[in-house]
Protein backbone atom coordinates (compact mmCIF):
# COMPACT_ATOMS: atom_id res chain seq x y z
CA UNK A 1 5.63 -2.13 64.37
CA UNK A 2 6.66 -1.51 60.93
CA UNK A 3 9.97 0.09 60.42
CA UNK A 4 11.69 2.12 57.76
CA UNK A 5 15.20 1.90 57.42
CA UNK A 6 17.50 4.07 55.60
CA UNK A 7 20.43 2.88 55.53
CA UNK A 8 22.36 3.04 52.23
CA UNK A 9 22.44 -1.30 52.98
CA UNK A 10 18.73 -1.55 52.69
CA UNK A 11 17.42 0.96 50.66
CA UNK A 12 17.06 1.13 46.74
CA UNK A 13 17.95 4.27 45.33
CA UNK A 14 14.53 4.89 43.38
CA UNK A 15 14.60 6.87 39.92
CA UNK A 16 11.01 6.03 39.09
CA UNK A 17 9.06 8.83 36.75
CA UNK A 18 6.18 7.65 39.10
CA UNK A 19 5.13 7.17 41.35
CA UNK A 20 8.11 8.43 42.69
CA UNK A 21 10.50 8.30 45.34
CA UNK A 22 9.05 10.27 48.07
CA UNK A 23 11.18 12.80 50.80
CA UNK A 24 12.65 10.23 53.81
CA UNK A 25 11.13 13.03 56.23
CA UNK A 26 8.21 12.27 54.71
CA UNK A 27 7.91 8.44 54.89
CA UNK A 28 9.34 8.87 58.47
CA UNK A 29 6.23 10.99 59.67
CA UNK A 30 3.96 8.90 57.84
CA UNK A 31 5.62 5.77 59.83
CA UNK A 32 4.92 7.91 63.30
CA UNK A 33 1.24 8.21 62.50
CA UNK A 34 0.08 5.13 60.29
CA UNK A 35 -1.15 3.24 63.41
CA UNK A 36 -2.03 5.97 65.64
CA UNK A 37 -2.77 9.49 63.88
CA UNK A 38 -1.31 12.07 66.40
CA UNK A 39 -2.62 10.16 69.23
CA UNK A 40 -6.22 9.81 68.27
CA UNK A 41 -6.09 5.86 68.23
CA UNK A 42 -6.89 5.71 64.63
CA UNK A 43 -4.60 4.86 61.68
CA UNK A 44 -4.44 7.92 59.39
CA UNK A 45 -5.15 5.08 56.70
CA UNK A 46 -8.36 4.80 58.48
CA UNK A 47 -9.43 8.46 59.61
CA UNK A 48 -12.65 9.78 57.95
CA UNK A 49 -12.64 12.22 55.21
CA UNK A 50 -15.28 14.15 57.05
CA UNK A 51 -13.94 14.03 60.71
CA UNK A 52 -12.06 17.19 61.95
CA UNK A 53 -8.89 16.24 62.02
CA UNK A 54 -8.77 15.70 57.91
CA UNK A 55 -10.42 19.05 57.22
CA UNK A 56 -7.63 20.64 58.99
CA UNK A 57 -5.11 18.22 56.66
CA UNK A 58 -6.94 18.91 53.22
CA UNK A 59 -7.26 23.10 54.73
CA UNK A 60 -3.45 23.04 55.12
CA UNK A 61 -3.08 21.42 51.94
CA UNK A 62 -4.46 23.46 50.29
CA UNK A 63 -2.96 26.50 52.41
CA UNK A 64 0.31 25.46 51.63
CA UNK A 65 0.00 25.10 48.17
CA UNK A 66 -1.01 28.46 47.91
CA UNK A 67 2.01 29.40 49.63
CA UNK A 68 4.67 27.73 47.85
CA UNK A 69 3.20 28.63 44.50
CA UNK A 70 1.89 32.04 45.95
CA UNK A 71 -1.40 31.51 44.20
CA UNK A 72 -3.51 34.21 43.62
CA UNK A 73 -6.99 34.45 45.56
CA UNK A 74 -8.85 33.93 42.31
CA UNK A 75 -8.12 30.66 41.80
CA UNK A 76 -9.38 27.44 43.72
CA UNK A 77 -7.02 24.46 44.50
CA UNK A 78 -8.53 21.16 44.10
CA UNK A 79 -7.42 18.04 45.17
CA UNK A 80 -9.55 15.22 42.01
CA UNK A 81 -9.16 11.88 41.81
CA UNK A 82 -8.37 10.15 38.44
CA UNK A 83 -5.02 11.19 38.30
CA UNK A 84 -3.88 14.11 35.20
CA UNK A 85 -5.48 11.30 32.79
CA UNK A 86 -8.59 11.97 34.25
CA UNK A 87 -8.19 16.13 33.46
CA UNK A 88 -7.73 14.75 30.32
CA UNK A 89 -11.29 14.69 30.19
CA UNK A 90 -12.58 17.14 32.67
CA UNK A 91 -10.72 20.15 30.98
CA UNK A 92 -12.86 20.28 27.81
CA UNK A 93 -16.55 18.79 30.01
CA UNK A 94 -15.87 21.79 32.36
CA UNK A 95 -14.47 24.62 30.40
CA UNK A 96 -16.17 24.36 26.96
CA UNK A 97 -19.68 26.19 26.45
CA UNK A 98 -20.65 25.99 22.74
CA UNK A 99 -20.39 23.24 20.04
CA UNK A 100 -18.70 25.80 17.97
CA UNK A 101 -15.93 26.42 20.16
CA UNK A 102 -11.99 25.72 19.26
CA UNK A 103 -9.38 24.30 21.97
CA UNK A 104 -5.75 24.59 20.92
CA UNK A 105 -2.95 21.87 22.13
CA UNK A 106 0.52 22.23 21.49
CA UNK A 107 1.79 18.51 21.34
CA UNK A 108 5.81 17.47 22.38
CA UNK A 109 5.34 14.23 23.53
CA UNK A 110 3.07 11.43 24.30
CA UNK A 111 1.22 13.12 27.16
CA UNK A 112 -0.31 16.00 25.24
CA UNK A 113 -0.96 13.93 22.28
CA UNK A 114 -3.03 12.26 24.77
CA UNK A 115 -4.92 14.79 25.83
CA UNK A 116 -5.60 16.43 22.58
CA UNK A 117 -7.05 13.07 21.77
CA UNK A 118 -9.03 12.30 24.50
CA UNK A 119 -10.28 16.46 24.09
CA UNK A 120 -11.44 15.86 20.40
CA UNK A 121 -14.37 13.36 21.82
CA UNK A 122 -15.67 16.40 22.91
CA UNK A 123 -14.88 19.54 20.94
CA UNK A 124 -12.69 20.85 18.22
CA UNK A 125 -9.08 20.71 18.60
CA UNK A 126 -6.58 22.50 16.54
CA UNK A 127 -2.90 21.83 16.45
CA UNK A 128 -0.56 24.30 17.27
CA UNK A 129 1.89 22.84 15.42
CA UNK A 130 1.51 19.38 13.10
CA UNK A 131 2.30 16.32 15.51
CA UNK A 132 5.23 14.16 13.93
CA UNK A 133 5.54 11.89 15.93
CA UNK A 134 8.85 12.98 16.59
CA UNK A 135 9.57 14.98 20.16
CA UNK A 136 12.75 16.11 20.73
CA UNK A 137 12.03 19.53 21.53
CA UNK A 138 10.05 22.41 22.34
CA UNK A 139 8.62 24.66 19.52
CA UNK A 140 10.10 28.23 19.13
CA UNK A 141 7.94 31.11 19.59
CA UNK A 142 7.52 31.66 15.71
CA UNK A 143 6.69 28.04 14.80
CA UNK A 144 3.46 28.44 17.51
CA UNK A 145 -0.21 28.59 15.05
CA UNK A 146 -2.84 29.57 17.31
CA UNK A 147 -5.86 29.91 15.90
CA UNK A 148 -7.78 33.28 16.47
CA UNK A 149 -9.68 33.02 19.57
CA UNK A 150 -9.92 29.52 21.15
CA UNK A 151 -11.35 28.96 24.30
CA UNK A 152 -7.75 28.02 25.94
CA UNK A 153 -4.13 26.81 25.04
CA UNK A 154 -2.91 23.34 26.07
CA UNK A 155 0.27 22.04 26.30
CA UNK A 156 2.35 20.01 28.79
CA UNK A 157 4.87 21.72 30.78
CA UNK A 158 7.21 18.36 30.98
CA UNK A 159 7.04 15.40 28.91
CA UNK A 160 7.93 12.32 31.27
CA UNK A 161 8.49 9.64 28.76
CA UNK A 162 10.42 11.90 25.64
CA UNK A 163 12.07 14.01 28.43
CA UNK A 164 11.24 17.49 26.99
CA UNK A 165 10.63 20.31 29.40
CA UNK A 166 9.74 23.61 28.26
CA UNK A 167 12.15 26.06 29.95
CA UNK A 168 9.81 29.14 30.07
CA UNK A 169 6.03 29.46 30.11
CA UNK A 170 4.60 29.26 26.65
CA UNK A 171 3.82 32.82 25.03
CA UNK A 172 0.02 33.09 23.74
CA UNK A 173 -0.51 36.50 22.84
CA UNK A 174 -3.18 36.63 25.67
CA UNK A 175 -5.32 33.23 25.37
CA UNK A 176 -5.87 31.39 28.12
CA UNK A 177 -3.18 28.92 29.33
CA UNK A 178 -4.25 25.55 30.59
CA UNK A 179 -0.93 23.24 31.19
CA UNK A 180 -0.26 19.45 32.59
CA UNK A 181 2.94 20.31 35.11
CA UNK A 182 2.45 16.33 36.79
CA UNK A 183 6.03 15.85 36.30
CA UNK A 184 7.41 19.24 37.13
CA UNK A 185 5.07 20.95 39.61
CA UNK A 186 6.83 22.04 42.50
CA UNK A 187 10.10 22.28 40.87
CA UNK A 188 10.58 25.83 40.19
CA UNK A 189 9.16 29.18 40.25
CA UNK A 190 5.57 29.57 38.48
CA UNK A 191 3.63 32.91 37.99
CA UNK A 192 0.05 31.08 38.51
CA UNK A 193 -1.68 34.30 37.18
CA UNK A 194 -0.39 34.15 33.58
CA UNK A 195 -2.47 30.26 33.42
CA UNK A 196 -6.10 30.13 33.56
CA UNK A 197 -5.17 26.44 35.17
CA UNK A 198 -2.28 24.27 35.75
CA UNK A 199 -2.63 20.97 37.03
CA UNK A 200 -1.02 17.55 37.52
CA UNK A 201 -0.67 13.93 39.13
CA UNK A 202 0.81 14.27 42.75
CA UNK A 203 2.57 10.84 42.22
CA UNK A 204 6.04 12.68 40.77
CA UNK A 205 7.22 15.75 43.11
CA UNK A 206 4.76 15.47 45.64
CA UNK A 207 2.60 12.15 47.44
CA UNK A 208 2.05 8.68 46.40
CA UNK A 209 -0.15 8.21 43.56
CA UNK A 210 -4.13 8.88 43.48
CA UNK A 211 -4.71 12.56 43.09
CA UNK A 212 -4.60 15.29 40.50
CA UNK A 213 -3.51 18.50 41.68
CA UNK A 214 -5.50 21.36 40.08
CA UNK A 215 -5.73 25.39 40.07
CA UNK A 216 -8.36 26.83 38.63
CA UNK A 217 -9.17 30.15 37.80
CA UNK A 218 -12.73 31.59 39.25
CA UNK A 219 -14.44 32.83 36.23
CA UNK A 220 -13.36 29.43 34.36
CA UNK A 221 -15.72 27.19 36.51
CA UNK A 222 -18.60 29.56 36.51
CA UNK A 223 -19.43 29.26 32.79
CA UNK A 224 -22.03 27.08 31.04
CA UNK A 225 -21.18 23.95 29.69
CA UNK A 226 -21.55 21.99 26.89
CA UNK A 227 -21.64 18.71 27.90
CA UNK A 228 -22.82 17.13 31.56
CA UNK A 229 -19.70 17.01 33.61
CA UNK A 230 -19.71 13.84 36.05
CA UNK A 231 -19.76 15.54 39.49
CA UNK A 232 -16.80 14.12 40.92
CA UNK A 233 -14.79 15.70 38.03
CA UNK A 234 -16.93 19.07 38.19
CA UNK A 235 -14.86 21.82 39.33
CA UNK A 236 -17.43 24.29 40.63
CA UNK A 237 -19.25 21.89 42.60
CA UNK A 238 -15.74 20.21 44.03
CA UNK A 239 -14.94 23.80 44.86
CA UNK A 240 -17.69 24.61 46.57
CA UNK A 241 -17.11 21.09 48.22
CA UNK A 242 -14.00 21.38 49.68
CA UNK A 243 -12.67 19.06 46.79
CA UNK A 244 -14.98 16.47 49.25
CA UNK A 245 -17.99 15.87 46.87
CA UNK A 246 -17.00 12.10 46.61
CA UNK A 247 -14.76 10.50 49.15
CA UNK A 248 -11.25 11.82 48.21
CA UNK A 249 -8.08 9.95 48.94
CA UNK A 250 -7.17 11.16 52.09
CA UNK A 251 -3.41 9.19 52.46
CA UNK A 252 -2.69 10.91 49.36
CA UNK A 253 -3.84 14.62 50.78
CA UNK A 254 -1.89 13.87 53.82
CA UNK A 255 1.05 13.19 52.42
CA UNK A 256 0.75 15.96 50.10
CA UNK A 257 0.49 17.92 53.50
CA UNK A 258 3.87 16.29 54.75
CA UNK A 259 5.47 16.74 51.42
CA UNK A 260 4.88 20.73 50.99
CA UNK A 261 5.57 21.62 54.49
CA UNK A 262 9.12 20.01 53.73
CA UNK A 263 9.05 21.96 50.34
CA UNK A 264 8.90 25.26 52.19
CA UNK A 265 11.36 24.13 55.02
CA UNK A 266 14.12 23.77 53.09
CA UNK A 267 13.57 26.65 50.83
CA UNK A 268 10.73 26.95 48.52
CA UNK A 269 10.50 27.06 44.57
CA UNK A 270 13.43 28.71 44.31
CA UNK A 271 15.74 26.32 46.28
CA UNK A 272 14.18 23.28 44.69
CA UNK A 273 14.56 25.19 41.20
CA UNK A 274 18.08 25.06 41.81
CA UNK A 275 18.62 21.70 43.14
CA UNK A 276 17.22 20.08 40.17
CA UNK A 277 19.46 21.87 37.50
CA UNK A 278 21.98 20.96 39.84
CA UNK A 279 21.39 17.13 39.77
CA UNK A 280 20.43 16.91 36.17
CA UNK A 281 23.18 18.63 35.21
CA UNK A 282 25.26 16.33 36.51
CA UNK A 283 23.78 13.33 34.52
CA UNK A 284 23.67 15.07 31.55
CA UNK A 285 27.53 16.43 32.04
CA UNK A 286 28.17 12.52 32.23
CA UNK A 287 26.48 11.83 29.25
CA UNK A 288 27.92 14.88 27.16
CA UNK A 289 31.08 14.14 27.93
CA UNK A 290 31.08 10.23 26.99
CA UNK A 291 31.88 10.58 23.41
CA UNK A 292 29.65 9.14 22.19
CA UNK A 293 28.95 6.10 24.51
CA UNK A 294 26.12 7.69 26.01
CA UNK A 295 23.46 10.14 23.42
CA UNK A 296 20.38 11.78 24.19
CA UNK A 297 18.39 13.00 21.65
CA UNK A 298 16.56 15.87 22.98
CA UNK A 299 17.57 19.47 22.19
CA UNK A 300 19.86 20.69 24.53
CA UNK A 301 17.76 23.97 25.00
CA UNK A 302 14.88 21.40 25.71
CA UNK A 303 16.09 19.11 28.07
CA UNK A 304 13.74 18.08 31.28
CA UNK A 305 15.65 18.56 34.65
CA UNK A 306 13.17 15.76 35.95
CA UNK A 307 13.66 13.46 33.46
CA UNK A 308 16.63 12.72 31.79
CA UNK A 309 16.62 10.71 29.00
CA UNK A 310 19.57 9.11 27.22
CA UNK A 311 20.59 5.41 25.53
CA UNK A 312 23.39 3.65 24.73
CA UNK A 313 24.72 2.57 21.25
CA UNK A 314 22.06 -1.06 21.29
CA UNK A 315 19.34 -2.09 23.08
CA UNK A 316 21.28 -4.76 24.45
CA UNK A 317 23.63 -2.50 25.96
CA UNK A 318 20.79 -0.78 27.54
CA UNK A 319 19.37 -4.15 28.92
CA UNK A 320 22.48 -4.46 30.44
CA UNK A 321 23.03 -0.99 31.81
CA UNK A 322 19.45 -1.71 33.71
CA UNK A 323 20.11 -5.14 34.94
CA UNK A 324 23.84 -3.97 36.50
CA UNK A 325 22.49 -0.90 37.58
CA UNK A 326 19.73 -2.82 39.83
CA UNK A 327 22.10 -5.31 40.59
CA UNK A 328 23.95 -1.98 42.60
CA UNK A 329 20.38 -1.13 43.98
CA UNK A 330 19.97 1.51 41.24
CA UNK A 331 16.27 0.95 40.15
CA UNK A 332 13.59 2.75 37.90
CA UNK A 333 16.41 3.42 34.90
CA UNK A 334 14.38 1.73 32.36
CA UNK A 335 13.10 4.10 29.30
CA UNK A 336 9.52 4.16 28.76
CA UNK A 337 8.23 1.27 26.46
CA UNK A 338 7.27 3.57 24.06
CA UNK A 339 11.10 4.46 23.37
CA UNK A 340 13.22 2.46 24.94
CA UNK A 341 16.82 3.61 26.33
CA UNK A 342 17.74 4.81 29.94
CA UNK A 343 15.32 7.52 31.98
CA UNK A 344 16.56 8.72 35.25
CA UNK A 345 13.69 10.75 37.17
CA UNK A 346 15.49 13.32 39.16
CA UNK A 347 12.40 14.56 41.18
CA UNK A 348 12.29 16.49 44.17
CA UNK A 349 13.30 13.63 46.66
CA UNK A 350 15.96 12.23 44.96
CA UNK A 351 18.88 13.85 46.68
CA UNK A 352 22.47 14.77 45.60
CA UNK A 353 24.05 11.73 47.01
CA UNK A 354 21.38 9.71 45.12
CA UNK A 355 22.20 11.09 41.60
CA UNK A 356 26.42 10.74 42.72
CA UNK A 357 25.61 7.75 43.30
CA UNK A 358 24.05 7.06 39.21
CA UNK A 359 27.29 8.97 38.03
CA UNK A 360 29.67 7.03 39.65
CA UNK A 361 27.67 3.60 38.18
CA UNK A 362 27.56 5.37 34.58
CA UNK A 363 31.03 6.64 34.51
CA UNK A 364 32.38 2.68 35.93
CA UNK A 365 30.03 0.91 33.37
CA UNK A 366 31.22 3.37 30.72
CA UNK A 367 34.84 2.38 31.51
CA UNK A 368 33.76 -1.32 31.67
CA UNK A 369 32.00 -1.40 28.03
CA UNK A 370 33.85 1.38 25.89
């Protein structure tokens, strides 16, 4: 029988930016059924994406996703494979009619540089604002260059590796909104009907890694395209499917089940919304407060509340903070390659006592290394 403990003794306090620490309820539900799926004799790691029993999982799924975001009946929810990466590409292949068409992308950090990039390959991208290199913040409202009328506005809601969450939803003067929320979905309160679509990797807030969360407006899908859209990335056929033209990955959708039903139990959007200024602020009060020994570079009007970004005053002292701080089962602190530092991912299962428990380790290492 395998067994999940959770003792404080025997389990690492994760801070991964994903995949992700995942709710204990969760993992302990998943333990009840992974050999025998509510009594039906079969693993849920084995049940069939067509049998009964998962098109009641994916039907809740997606029930309950239009519950906790209250999703307008206009839009489909589709459960893709390929991760946000994948959208990446299936944004512009589904949504883009004419070779004369303009996309805009508003880039703050590495994720929607890469998916401007990976959208020029197929159509003409203009930058909302130049790309620097440099993300350390959100744009103001005045800085924002849209062009006239382009077929939607990209940008990324939260960027996981610079730590730069925009705190409000971006203003567009009517265009259509298409945003990457994989590291913030599920976080906070989100008026679906001002996006055309929102979308995002499950492997952060919600279920183990696999899927890409997406919601879709119905007049978007119905529109000529361009360019031939592979059909397992095609969102009017996977929405006429059931998001089951290809064999979809069911452990993901099940958790994803397990995950949102716990979301609404303890409160909904507005509790979680809470709960994560609550634990970031923490962190950041740590950090603010350090003179000096601890900086983080991002605007303070900018900073995520999922992923908290700071370093220390050398990359050695940085190695050092991450070796000690898995040495007191503390794990995932490592920056991104791309930028080195300290990142602690405060997502929606990472619990109060889990982010005491980083306070307490950077207020004793600060008093150790001052």
């Amino acid at each position: 029988r395998i067994q999940i403990l959770f003792e404080d003794n025997k389990m690492a306090t994760v801070f991964n930016a994903g995949p992700a620490k995942l709710f204990n309820e969760v993992l302990a539900e998943v333990q009840d059924n992974l050999t025998n799926f509510e009594g039906s004799g079969i693993s849920i790691l084995e049940i069939s994406h067509r049998s009964p029993e998962f098109t009641r999982i994916i039907d809740e799924a997606d029930k309950l996703v239009r519950e906790v975001l209250e999703v307008p009946d206009n839009y489909k929810v589709l459960w893709l494979q390929g991760g946000a990466t994948g959208q990446f590409s299936a944004i512009p292949l589904n949504l883009i009619s004419s070779k004369d068409e303009v996309v805009d992308y508003i880039v703050t950090g590495n994720w929607s540089k890469g998916a401007a990039k990976e959208a020029e390959k197929y159509t003409n991208v203009h930058y909302v604002i130049p790309d620097t290199g440099v993300y350390t913040g959100c744009p103001s409202p005045e800085d924002l260059n849209f062009s006239p009328n382009p077929k939607y506005v990209h940008y990324c809601a939260n960027e996981t590796v610079h730590g730069v969450e925009f705190q409000n939803i971006v203003e567009a003067g009517g265009r259509t909104l298409v945003c990457d929320m994989s590291s913030n979905f599920m976080s906070r309160p989100v008026d679906i009907s001002k996006f055309g679509m929102v979308y995002g990797g499950v492997q952060k807030n919600i279920a183990p890694a696999g899927l890409a969360l997406v919601i879709v407006r119905e007049d978007l899908i119905s529109t000529p395209r361009l360019h031939p859209v592979p059909k397992v990335w095609d969102y009017k056929l996977q929405a006429a499917g059931k998001s089951l033209v290809n064999t979809t990955n069911t452990f993901s959708v099940y958790c994803s089940t397990l995950a949102l039903r716990h979301i609404l139990k303890q409160g909904g959007m507005s509790y979680f919304e809470a709960f994560s200024k609550e634990k970031s602020s923490m962190v950041y009060d740590v950090v603010d407060g350090s003179d000096g020994f601890y900086s983080c570079r991002i605007e303070k009007d900018s900073r995520s509340r999922m992923n908290v970004t700071f370093s220390l005053k050398s990359a050695e002292l940085d190695a050092k903070f991450v070796k000690e701080a898995a040495e007191k089962n503390l794990v995932g602190l490592k920056g991104h390659r791309s930028v080195g530092g300290i990142r602690a991912s405060l997502y929606n299962a990472v619990s109060l006592d889990d982010t005491q428990k980083l306070v307490n380790f950077m207020k004793e290492f600060m008093a150790a290394n001052a």
